[in-house]
PDB file of N, CA and C in Angstrom:
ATOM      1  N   UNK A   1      60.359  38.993 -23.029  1.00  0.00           N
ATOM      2  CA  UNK A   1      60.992  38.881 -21.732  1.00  0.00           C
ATOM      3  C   UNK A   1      60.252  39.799 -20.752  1.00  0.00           C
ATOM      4  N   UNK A   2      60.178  39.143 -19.646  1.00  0.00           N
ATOM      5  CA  UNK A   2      59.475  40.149 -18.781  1.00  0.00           C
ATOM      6  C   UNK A   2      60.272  40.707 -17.566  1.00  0.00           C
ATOM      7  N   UNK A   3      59.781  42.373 -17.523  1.00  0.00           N
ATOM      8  CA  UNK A   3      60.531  42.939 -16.514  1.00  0.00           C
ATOM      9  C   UNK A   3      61.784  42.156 -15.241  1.00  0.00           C
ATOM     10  N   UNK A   4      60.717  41.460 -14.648  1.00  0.00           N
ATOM     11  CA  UNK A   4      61.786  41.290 -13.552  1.00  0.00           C
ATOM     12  C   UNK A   4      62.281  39.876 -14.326  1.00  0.00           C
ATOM     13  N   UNK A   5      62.034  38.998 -15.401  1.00  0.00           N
ATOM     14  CA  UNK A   5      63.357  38.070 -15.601  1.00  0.00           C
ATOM     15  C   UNK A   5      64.466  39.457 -16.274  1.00  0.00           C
ATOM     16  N   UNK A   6      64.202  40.435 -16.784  1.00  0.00           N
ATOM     17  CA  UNK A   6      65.035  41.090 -17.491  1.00  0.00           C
ATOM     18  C   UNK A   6      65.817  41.237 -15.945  1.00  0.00           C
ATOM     19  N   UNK A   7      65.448  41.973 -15.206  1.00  0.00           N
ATOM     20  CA  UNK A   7      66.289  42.566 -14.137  1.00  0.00           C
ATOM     21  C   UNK A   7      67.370  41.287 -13.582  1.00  0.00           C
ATOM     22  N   UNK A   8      66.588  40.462 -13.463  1.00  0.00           N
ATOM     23  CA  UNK A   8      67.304  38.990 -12.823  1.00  0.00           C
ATOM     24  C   UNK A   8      68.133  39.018 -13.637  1.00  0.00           C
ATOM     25  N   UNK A   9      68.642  39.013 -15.534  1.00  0.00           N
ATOM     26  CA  UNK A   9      69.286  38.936 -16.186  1.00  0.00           C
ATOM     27  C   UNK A   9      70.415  40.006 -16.080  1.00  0.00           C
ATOM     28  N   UNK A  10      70.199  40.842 -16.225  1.00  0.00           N
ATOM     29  CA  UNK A  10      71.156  42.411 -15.849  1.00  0.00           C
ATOM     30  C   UNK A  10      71.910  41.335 -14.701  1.00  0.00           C
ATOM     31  N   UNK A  11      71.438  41.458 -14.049  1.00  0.00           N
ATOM     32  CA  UNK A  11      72.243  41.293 -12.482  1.00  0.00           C
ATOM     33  C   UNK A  11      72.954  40.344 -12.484  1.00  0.00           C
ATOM     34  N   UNK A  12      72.704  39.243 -13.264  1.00  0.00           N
ATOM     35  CA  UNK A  12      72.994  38.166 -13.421  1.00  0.00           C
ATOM     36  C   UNK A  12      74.628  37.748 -14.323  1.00  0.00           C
ATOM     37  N   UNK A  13      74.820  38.797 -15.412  1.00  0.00           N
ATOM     38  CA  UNK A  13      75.751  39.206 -16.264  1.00  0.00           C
ATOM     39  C   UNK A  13      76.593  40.112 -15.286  1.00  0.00           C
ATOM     40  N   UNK A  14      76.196  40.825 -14.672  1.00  0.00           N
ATOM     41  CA  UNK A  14      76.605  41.815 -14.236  1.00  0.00           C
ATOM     42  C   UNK A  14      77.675  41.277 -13.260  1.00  0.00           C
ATOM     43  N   UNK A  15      77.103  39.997 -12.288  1.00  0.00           N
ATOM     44  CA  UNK A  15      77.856  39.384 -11.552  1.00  0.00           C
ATOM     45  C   UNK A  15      78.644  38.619 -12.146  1.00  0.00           C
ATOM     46  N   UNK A  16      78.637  37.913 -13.067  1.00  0.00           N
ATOM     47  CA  UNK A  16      79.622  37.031 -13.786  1.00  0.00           C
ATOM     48  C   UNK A  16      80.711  37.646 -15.123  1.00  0.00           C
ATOM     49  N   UNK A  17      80.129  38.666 -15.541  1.00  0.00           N
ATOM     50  CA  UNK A  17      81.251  39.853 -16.680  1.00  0.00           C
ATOM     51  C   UNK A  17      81.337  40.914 -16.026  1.00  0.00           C
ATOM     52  N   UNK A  18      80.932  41.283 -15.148  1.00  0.00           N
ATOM     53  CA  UNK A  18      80.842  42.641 -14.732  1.00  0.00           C
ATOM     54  C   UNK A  18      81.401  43.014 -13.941  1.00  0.00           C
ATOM     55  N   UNK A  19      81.880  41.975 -13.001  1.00  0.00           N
ATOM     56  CA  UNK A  19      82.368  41.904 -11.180  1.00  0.00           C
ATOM     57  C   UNK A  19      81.245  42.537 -10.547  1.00  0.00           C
ATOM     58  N   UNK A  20      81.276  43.487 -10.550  1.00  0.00           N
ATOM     59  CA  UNK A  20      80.114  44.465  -9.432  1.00  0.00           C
ATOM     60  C   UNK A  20      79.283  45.746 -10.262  1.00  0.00           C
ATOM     61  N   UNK A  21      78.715  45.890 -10.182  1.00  0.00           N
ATOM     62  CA  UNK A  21      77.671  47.541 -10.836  1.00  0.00           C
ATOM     63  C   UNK A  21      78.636  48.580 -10.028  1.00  0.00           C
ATOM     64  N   UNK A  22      78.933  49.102 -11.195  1.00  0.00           N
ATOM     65  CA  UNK A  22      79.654  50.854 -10.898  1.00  0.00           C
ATOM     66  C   UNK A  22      78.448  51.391 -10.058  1.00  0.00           C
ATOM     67  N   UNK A  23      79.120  52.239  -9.310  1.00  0.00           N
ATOM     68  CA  UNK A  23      78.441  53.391  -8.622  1.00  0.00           C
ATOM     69  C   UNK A  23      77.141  53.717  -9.246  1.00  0.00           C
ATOM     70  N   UNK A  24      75.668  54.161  -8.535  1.00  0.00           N
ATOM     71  CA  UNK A  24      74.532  54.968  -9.146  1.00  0.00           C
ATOM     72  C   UNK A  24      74.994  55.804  -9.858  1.00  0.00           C
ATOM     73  N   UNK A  25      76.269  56.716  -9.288  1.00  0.00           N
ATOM     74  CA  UNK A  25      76.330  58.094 -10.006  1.00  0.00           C
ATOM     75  C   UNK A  25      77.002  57.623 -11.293  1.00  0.00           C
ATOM     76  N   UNK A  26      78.081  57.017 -11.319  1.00  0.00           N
ATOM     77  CA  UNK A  26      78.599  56.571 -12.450  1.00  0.00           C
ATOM     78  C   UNK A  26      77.896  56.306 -13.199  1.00  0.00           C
ATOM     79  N   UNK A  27      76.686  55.253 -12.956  1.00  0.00           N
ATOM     80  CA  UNK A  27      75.294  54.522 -14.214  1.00  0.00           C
ATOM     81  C   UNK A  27      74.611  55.580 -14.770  1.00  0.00           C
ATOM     82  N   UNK A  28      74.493  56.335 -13.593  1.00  0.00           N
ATOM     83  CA  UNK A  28      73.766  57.872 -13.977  1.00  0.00           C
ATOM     84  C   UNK A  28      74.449  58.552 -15.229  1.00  0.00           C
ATOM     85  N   UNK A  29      75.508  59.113 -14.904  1.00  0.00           N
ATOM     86  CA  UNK A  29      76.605  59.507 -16.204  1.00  0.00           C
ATOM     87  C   UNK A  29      76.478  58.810 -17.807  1.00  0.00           C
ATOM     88  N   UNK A  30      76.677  57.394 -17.297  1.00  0.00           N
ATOM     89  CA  UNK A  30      76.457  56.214 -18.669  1.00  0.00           C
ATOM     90  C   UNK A  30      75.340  56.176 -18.988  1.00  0.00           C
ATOM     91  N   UNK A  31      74.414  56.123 -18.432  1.00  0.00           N
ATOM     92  CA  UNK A  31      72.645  56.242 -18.957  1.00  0.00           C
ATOM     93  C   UNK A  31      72.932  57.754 -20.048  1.00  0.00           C
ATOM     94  N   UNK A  32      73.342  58.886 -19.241  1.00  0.00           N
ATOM     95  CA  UNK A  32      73.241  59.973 -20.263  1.00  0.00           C
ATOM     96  C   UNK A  32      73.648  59.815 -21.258  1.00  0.00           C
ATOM     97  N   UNK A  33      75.302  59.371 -20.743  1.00  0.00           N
ATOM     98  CA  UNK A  33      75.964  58.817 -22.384  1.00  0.00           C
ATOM     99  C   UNK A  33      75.494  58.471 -23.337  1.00  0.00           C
ATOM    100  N   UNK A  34      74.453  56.848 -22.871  1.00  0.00           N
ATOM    101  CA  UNK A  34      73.708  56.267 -23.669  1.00  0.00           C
ATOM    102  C   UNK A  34      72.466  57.122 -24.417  1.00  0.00           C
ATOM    103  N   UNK A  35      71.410  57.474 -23.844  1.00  0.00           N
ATOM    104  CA  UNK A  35      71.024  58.279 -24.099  1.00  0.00           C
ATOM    105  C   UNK A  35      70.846  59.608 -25.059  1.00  0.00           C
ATOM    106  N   UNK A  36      72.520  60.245 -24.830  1.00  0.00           N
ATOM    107  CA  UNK A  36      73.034  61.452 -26.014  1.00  0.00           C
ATOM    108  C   UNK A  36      73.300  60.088 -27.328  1.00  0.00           C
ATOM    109  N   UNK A  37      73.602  59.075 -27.494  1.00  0.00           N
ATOM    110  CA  UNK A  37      73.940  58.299 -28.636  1.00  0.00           C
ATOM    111  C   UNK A  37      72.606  58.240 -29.734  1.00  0.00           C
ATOM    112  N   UNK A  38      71.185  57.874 -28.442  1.00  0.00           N
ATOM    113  CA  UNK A  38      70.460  57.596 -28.952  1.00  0.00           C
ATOM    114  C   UNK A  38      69.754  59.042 -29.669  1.00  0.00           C
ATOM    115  N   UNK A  39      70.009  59.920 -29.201  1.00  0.00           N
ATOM    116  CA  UNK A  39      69.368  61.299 -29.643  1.00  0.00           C
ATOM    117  C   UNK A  39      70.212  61.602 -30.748  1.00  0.00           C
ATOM    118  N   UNK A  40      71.825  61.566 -30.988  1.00  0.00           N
ATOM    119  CA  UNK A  40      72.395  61.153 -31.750  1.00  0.00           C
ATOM    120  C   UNK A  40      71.700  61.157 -33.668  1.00  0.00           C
ATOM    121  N   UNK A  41      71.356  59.531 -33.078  1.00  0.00           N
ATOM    122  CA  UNK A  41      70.974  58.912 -34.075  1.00  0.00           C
ATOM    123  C   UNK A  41      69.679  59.399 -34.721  1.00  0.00           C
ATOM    124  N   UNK A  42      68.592  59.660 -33.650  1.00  0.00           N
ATOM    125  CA  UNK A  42      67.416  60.121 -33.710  1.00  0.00           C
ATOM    126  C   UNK A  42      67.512  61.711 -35.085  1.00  0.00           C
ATOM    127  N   UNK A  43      68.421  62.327 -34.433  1.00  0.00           N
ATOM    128  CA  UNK A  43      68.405  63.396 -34.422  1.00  0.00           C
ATOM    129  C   UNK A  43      68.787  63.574 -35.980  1.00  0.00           C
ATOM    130  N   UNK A  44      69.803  62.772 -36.822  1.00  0.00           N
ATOM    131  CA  UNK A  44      70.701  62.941 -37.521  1.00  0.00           C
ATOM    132  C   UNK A  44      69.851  61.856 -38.950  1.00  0.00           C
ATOM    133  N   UNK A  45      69.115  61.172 -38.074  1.00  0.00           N
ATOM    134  CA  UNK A  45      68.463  60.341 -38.816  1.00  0.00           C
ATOM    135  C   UNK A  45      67.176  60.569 -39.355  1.00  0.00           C
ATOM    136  N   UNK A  46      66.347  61.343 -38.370  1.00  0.00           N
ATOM    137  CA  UNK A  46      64.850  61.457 -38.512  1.00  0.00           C
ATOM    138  C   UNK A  46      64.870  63.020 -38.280  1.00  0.00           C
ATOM    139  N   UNK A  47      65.641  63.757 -38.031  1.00  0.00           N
ATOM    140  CA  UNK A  47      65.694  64.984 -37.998  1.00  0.00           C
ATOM    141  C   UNK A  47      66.138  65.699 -38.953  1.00  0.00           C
ATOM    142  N   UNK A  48      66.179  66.973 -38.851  1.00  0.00           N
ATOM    143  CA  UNK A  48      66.830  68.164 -40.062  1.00  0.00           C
ATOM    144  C   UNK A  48      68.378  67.858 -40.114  1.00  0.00           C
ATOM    145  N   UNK A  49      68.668  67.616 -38.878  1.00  0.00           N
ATOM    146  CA  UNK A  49      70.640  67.192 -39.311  1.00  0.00           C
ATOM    147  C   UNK A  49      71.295  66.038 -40.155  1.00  0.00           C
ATOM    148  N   UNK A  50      71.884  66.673 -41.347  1.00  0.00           N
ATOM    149  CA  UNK A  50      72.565  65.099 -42.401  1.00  0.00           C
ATOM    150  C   UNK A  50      73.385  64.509 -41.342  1.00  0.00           C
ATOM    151  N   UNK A  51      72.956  62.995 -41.445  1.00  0.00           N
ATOM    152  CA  UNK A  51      73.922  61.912 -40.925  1.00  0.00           C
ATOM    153  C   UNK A  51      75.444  61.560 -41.344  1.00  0.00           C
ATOM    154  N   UNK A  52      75.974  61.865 -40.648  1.00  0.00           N
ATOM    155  CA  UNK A  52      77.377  61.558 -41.092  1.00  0.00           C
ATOM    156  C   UNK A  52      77.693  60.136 -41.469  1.00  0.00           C
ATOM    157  N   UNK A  53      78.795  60.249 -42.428  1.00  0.00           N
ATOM    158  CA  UNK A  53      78.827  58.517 -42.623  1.00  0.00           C
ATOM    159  C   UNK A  53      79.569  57.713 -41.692  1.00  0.00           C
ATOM    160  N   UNK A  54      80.039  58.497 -40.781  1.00  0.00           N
ATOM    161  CA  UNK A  54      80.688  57.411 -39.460  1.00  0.00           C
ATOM    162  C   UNK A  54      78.791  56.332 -38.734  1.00  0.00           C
ATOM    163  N   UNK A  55      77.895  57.925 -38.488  1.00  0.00           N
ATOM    164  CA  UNK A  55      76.625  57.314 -38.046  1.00  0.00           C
ATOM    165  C   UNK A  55      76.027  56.603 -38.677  1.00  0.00           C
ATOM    166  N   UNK A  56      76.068  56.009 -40.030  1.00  0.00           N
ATOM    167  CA  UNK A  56      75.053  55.211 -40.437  1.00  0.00           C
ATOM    168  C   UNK A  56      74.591  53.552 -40.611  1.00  0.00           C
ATOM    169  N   UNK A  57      75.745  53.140 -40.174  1.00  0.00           N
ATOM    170  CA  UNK A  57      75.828  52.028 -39.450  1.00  0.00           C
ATOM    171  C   UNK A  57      75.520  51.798 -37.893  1.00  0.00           C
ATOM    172  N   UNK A  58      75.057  52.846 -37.508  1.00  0.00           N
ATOM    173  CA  UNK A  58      74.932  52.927 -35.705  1.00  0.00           C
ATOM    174  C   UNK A  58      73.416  52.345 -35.755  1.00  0.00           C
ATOM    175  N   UNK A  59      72.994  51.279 -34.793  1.00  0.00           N
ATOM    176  CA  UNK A  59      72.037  50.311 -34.762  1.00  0.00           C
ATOM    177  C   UNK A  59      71.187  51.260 -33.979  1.00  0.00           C
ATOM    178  N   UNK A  60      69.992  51.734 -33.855  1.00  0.00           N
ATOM    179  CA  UNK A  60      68.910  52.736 -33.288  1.00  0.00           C
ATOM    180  C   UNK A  60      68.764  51.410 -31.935  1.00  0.00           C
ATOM    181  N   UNK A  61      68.603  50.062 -32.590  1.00  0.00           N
ATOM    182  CA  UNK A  61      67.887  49.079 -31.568  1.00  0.00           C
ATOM    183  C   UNK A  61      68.769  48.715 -30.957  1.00  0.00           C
ATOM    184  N   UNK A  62      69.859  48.525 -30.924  1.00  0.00           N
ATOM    185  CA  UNK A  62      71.190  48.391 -30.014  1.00  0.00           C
ATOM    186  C   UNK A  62      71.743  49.090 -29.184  1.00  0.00           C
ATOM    187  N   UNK A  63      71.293  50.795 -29.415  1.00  0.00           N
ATOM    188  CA  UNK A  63      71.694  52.000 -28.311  1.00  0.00           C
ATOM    189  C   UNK A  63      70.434  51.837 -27.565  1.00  0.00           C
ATOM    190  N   UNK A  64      68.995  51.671 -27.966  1.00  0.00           N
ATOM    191  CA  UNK A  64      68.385  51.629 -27.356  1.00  0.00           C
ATOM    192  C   UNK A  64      68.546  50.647 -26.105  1.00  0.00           C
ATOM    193  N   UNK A  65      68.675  49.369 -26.698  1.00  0.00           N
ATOM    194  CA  UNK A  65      69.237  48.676 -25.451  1.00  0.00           C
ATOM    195  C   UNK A  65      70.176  48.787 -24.861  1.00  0.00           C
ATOM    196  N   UNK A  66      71.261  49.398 -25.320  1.00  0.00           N
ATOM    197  CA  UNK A  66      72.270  49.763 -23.990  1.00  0.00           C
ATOM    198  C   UNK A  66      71.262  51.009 -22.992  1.00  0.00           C
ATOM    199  N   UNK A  67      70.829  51.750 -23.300  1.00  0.00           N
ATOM    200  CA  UNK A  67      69.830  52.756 -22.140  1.00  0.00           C
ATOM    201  C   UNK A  67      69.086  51.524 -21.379  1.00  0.00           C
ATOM    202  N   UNK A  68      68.185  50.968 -22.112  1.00  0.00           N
ATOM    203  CA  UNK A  68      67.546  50.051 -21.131  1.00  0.00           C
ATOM    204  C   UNK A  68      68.217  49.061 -20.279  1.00  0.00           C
ATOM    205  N   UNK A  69      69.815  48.849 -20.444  1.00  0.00           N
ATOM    206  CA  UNK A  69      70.495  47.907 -19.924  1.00  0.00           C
ATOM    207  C   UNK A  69      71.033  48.471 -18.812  1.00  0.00           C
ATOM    208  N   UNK A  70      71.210  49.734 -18.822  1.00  0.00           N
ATOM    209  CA  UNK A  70      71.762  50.437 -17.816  1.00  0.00           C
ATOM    210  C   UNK A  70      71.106  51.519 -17.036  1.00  0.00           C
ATOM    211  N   UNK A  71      69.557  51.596 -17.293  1.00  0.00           N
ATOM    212  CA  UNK A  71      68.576  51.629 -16.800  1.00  0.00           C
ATOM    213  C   UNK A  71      67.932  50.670 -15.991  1.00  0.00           C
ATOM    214  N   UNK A  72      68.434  49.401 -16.178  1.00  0.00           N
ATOM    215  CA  UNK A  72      68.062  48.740 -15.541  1.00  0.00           C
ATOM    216  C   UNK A  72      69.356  48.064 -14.448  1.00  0.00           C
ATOM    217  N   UNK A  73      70.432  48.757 -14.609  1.00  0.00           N
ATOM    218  CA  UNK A  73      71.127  48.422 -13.699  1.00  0.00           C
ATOM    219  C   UNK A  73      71.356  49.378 -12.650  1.00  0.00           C
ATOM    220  N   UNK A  74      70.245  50.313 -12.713  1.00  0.00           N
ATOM    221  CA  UNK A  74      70.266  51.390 -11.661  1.00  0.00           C
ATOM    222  C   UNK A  74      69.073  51.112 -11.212  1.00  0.00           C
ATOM    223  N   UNK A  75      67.670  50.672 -11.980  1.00  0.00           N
ATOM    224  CA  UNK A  75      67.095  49.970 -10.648  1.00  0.00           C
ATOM    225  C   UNK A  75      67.076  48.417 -10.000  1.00  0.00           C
ATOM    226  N   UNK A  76      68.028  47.967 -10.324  1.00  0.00           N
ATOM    227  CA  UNK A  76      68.438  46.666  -9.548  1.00  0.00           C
ATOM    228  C   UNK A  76      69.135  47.460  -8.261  1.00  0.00           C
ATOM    229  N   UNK A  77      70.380  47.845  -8.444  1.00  0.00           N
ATOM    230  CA  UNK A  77      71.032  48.535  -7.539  1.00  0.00           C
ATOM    231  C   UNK A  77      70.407  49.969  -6.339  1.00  0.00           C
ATOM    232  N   UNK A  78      69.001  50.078  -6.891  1.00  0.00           N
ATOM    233  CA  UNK A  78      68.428  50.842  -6.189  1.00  0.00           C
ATOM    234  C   UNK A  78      67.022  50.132  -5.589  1.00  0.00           C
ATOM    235  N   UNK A  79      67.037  49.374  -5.478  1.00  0.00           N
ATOM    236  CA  UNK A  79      65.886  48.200  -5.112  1.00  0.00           C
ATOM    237  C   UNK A  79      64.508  48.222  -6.218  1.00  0.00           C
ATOM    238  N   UNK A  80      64.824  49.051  -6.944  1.00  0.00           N
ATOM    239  CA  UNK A  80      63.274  49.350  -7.814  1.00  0.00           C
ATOM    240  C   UNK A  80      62.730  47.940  -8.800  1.00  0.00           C
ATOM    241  N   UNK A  81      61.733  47.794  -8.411  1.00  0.00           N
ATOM    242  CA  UNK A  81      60.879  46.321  -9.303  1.00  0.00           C
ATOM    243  C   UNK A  81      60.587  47.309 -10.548  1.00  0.00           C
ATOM    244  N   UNK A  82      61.142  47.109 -11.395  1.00  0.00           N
ATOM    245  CA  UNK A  82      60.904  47.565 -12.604  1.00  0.00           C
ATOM    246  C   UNK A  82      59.612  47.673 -12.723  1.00  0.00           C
ATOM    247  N   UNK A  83      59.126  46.226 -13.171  1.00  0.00           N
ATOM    248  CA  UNK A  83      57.668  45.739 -13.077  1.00  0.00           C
ATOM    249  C   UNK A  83      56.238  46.534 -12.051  1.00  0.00           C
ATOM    250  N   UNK A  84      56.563  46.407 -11.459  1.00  0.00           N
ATOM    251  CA  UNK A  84      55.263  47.454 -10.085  1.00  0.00           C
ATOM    252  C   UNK A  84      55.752  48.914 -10.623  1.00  0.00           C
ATOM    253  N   UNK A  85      57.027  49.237 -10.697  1.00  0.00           N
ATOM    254  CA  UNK A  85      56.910  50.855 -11.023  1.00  0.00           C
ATOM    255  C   UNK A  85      56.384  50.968 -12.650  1.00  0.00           C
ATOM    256  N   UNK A  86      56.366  49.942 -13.264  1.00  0.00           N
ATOM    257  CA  UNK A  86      55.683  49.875 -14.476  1.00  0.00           C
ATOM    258  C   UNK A  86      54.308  50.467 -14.569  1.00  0.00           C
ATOM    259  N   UNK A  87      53.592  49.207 -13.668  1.00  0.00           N
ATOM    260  CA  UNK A  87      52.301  49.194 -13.653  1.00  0.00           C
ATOM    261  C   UNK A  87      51.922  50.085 -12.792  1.00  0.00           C
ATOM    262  N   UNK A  88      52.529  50.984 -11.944  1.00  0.00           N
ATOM    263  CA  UNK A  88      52.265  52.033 -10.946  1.00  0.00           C
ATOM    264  C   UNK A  88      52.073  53.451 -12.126  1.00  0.00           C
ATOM    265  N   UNK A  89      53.101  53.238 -12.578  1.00  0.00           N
ATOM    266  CA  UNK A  89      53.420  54.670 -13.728  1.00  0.00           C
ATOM    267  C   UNK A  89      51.961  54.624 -14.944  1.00  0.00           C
ATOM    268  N   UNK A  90      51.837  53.297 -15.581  1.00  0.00           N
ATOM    269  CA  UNK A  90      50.520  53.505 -16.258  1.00  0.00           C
ATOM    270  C   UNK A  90      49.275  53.417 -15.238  1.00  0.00           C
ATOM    271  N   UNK A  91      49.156  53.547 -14.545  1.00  0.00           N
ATOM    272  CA  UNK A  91      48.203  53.227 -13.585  1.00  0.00           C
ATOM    273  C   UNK A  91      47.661  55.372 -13.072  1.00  0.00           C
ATOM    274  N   UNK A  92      48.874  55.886 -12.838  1.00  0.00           N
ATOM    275  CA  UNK A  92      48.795  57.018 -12.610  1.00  0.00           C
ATOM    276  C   UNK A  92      49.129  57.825 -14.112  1.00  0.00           C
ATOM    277  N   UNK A  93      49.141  57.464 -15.268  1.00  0.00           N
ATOM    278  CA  UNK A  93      48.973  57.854 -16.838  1.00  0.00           C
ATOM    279  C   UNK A  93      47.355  57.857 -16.857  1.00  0.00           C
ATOM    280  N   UNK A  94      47.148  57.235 -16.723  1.00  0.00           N
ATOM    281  CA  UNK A  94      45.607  56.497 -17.075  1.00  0.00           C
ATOM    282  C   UNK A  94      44.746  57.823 -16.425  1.00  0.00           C
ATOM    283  N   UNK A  95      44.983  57.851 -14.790  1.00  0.00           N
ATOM    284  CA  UNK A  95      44.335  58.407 -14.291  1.00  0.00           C
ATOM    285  C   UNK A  95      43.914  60.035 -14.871  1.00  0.00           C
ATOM    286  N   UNK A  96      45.712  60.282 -14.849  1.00  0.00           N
ATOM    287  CA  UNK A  96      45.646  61.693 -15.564  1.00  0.00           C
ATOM    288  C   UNK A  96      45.431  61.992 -16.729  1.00  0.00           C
ATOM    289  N   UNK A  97      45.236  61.365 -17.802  1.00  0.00           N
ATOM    290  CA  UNK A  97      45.620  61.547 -18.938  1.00  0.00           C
ATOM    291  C   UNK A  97      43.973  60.789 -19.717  1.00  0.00           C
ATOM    292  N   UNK A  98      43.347  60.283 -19.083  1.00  0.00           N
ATOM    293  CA  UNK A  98      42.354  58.936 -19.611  1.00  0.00           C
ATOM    294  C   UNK A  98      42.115  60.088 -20.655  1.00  0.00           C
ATOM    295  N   UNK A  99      41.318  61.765 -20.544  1.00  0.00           N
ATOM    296  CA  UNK A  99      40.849  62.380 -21.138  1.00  0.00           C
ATOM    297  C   UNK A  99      41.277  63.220 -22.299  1.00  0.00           C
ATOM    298  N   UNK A 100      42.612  63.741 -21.511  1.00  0.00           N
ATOM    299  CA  UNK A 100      43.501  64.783 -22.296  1.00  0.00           C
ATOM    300  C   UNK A 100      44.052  64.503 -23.176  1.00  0.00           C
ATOM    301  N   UNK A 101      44.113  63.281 -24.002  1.00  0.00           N
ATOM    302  CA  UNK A 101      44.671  63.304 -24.994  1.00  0.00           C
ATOM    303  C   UNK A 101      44.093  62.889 -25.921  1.00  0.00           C
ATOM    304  N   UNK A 102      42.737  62.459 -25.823  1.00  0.00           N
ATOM    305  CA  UNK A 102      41.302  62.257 -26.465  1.00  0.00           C
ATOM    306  C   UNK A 102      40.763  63.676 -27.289  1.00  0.00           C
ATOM    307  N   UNK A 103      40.659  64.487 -26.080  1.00  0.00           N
ATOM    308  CA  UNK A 103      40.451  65.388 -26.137  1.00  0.00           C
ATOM    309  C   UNK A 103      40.720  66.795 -26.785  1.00  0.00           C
ATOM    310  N   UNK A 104      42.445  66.842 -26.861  1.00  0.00           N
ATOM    311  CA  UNK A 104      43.211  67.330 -27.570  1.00  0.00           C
ATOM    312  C   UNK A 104      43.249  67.730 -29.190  1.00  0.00           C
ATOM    313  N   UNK A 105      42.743  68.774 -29.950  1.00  0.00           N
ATOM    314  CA  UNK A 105      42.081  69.043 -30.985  1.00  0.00           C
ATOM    315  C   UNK A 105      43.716  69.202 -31.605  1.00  0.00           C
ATOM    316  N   UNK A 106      44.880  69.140 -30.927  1.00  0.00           N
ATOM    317  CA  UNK A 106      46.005  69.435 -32.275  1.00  0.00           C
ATOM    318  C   UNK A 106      46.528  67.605 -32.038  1.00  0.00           C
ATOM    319  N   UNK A 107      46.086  66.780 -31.753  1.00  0.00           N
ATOM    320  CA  UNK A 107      46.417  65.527 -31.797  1.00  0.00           C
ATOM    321  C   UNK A 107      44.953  64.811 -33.175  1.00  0.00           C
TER     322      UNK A 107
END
């Protein structure tokens, strides 16, 4: 799926289950939410902390997409083309980075 059909999709649900997109600040809040779930899992899973057995049924690829779902309903609601800030963001990676991580003797 590509960026902006994804965004068209968000928006699209959003208007027909959703009624309207909560507030930025609110999405803001829920992104973290989402977010602490996914660190969560990360953390408990691939980290030094034992997973509890409530967490081990928690889907890594399913929290992930709730962040990206509500990541992407903050830049619909904020005019952002996913897509161009995509290719803007590797575009200015590239620039900075073409060397430094080539380069980098603990990588």
């Amino acid at each position: 799926m590509e960026l902006k059909e994804l965004q068209a999709k968000v928006d699209s649900w959003i208007k027909k289950y959703g009624v309207r997109y909560f507030s930025e600040l609110t999405n803001m809040a829920i992104l973290s939410e989402e977010v602490g779930e996914v660190a969560r899992i990360m953390s408990r899973r691939f980290g030094e902390q034992s997973e509890k057995e409530s967490d081990k049924n928690k889907d890594l690829g399913d929290e992930l997409a709730d962040v990206l779902f509500v990541l992407t309903c903050i830049a619909n609601q904020t005019g952002v083309d996913l897509e161009q800030a995509m290719q803007n963001n590797f575009e200015k990676k590239t620039k900075r980075d073409s060397l430094r991580h080539l380069e980098n003797g603990k990588l």
